[in-house]
C-alpha atoms as a PDB file:
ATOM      1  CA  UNK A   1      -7.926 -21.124   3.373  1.00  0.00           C
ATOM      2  CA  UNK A   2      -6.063 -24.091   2.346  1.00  0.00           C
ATOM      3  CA  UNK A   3      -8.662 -26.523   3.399  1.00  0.00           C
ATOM      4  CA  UNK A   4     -11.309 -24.832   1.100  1.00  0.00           C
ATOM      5  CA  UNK A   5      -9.056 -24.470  -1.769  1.00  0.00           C
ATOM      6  CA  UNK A   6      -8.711 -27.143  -4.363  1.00  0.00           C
ATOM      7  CA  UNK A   7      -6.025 -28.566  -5.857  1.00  0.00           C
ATOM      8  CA  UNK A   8      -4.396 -25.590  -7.783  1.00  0.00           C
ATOM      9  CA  UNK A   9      -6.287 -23.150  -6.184  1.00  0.00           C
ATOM     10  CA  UNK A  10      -4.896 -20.114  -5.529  1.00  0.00           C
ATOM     11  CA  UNK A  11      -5.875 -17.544  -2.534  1.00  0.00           C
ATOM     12  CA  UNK A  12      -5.378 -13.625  -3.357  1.00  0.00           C
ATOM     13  CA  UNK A  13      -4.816 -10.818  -0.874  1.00  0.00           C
ATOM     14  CA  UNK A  14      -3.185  -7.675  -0.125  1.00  0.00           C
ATOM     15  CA  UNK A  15      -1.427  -6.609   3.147  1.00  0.00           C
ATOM     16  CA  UNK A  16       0.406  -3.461   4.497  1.00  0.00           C
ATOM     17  CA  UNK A  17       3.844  -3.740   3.890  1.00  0.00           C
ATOM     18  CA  UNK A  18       6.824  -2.935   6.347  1.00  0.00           C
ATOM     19  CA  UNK A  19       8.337  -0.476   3.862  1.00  0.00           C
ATOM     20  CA  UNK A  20      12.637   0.037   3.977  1.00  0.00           C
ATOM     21  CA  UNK A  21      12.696   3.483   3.873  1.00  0.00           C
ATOM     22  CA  UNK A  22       9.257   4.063   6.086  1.00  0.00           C
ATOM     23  CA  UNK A  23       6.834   6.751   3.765  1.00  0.00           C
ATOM     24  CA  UNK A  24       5.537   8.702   6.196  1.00  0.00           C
ATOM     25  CA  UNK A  25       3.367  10.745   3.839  1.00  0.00           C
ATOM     26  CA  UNK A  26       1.372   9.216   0.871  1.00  0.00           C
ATOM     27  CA  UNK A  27      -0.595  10.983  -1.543  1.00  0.00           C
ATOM     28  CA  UNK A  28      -2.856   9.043  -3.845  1.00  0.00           C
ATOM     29  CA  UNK A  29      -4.589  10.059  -6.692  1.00  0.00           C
ATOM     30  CA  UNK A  30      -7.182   9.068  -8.909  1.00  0.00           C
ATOM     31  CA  UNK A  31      -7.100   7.486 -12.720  1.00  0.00           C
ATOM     32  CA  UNK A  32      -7.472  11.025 -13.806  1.00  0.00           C
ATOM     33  CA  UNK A  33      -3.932  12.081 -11.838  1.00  0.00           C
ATOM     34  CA  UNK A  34      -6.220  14.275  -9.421  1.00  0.00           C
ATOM     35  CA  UNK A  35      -5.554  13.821  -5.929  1.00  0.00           C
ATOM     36  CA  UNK A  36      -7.604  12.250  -3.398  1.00  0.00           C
ATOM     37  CA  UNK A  37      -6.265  10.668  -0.058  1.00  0.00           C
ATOM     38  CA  UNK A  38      -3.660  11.880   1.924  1.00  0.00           C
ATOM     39  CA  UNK A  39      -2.142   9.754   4.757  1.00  0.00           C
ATOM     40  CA  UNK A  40      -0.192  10.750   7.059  1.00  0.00           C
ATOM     41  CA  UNK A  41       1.331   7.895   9.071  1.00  0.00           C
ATOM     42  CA  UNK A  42       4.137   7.081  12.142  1.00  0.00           C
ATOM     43  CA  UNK A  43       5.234   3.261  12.689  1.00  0.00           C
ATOM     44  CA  UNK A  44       6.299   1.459  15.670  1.00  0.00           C
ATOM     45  CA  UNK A  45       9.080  -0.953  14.369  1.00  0.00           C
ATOM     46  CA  UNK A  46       8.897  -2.518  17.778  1.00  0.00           C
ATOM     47  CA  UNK A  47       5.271  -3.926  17.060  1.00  0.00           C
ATOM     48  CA  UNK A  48       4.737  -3.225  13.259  1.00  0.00           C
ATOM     49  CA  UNK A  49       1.775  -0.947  14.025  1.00  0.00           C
ATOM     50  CA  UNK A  50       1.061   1.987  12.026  1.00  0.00           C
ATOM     51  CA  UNK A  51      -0.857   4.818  13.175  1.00  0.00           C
ATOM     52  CA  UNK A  52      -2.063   6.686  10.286  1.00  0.00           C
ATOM     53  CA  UNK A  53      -4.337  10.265   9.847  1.00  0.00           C
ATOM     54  CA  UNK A  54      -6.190   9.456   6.080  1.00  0.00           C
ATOM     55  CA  UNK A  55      -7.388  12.734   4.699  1.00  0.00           C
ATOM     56  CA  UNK A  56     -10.009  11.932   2.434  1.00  0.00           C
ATOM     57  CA  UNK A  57     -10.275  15.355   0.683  1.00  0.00           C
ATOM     58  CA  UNK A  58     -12.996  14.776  -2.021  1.00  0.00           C
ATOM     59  CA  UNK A  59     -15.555  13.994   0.651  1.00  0.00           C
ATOM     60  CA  UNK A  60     -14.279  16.458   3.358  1.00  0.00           C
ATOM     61  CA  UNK A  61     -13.492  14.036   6.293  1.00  0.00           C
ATOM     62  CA  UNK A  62     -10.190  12.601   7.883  1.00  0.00           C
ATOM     63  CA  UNK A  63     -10.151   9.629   9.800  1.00  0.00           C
ATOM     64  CA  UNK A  64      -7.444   7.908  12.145  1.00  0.00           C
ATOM     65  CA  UNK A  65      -6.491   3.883  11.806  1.00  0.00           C
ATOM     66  CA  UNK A  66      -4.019   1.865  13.567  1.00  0.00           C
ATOM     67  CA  UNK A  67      -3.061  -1.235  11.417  1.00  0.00           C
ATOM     68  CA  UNK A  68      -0.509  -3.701  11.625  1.00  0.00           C
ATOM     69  CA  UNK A  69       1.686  -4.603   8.898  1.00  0.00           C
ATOM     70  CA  UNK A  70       4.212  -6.885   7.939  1.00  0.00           C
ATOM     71  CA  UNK A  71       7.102  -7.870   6.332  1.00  0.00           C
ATOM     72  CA  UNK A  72       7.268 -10.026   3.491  1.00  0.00           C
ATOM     73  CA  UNK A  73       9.334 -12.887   5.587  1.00  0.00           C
ATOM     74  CA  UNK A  74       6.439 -12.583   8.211  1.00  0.00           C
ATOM     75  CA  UNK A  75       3.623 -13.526   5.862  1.00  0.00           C
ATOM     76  CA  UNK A  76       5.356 -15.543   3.784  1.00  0.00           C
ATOM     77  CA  UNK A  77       6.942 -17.745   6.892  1.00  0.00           C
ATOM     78  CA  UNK A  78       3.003 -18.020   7.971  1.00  0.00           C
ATOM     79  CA  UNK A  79       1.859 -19.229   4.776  1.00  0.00           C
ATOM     80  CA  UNK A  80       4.299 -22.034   4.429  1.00  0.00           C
ATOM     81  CA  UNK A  81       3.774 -23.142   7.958  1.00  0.00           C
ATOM     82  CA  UNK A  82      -0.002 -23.540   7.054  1.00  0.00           C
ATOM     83  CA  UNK A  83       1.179 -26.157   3.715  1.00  0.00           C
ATOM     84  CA  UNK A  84       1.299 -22.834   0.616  1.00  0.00           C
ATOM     85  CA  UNK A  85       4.340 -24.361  -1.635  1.00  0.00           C
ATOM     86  CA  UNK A  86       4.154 -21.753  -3.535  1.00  0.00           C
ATOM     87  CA  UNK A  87       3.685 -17.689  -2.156  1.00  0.00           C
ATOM     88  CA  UNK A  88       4.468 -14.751  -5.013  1.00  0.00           C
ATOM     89  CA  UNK A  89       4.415 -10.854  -3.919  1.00  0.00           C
ATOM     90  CA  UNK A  90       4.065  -8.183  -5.918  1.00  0.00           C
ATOM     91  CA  UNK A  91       3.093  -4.370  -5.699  1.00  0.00           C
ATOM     92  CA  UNK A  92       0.366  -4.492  -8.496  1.00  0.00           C
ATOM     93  CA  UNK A  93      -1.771  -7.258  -9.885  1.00  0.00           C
ATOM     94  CA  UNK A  94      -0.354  -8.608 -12.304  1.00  0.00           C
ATOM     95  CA  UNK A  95       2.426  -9.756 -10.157  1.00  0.00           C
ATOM     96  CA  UNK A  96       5.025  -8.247 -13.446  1.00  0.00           C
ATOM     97  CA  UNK A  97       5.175  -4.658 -12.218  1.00  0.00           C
ATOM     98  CA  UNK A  98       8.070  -4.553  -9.506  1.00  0.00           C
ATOM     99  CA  UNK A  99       8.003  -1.191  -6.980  1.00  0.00           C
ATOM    100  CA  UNK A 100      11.023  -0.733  -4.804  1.00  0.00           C
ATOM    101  CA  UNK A 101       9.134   0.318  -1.990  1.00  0.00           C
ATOM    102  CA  UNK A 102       5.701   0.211  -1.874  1.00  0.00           C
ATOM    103  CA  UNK A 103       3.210   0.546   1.034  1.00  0.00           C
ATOM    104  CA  UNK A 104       0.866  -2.401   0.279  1.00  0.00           C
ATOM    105  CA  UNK A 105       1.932  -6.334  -1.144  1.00  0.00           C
ATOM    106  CA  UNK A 106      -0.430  -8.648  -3.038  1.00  0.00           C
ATOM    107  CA  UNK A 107       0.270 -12.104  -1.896  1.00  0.00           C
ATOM    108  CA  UNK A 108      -0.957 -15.031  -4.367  1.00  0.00           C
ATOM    109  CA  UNK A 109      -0.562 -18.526  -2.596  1.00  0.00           C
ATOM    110  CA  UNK A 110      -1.226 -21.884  -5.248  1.00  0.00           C
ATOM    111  CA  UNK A 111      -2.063 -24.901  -3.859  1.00  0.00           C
END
């Protein structure tokens, strides 16, 4: 990414975080409030992988998914060692709205 980028460019992504308490049950819901995804989910501190059961219970299906995920030192360490000066975190968008503990990070890396 940092070879396609242009000066001041900036690359956007999200990641699973390594949460302090672990949630081992997540329930998301819609704009409405109504919910829709349950995930039920173990993790491996040893390897960072989490093996999670998504209930998706508006369309009648669950489905499993192991996914690594890491902690903010981890992803920021990687993205300085590829030449990012500059690597912000945040929980929503905006990168304004903190969240003690959430289960997913947007990174935004400037160039």
């Amino acid at each position: 990414m940092w070879g396609l980028l242009g000066e001041g460019g900036c690359f956007l992504f999200d990641v699973l975080h390594l949460q302090k308490p672990f949630e081992h049950r997540l329930e998301l819901c819609d704009t409405r409030g109504e919910l829709r995804m349950v995930w039920e989910r173990d993790l491996d501190r040893a390897t960072g992988v989490i093996d999670s059961v998504g209930h998706f219970l508006h369309e009648g299906y669950r489905a499993r998914f192991l996914v690594r995920a890491y902690s903010v030192e981890e992803i920021t360490g990687m993205l300085r060692s590829v030449g990012f000066p500059r690597v912000d975190c945040c929980p929503t968008l905006d990168f304004q709205n903190p969240h003690p503990n959430p289960p997913t990070l947007y990174y935004r890396c400037l160039k």
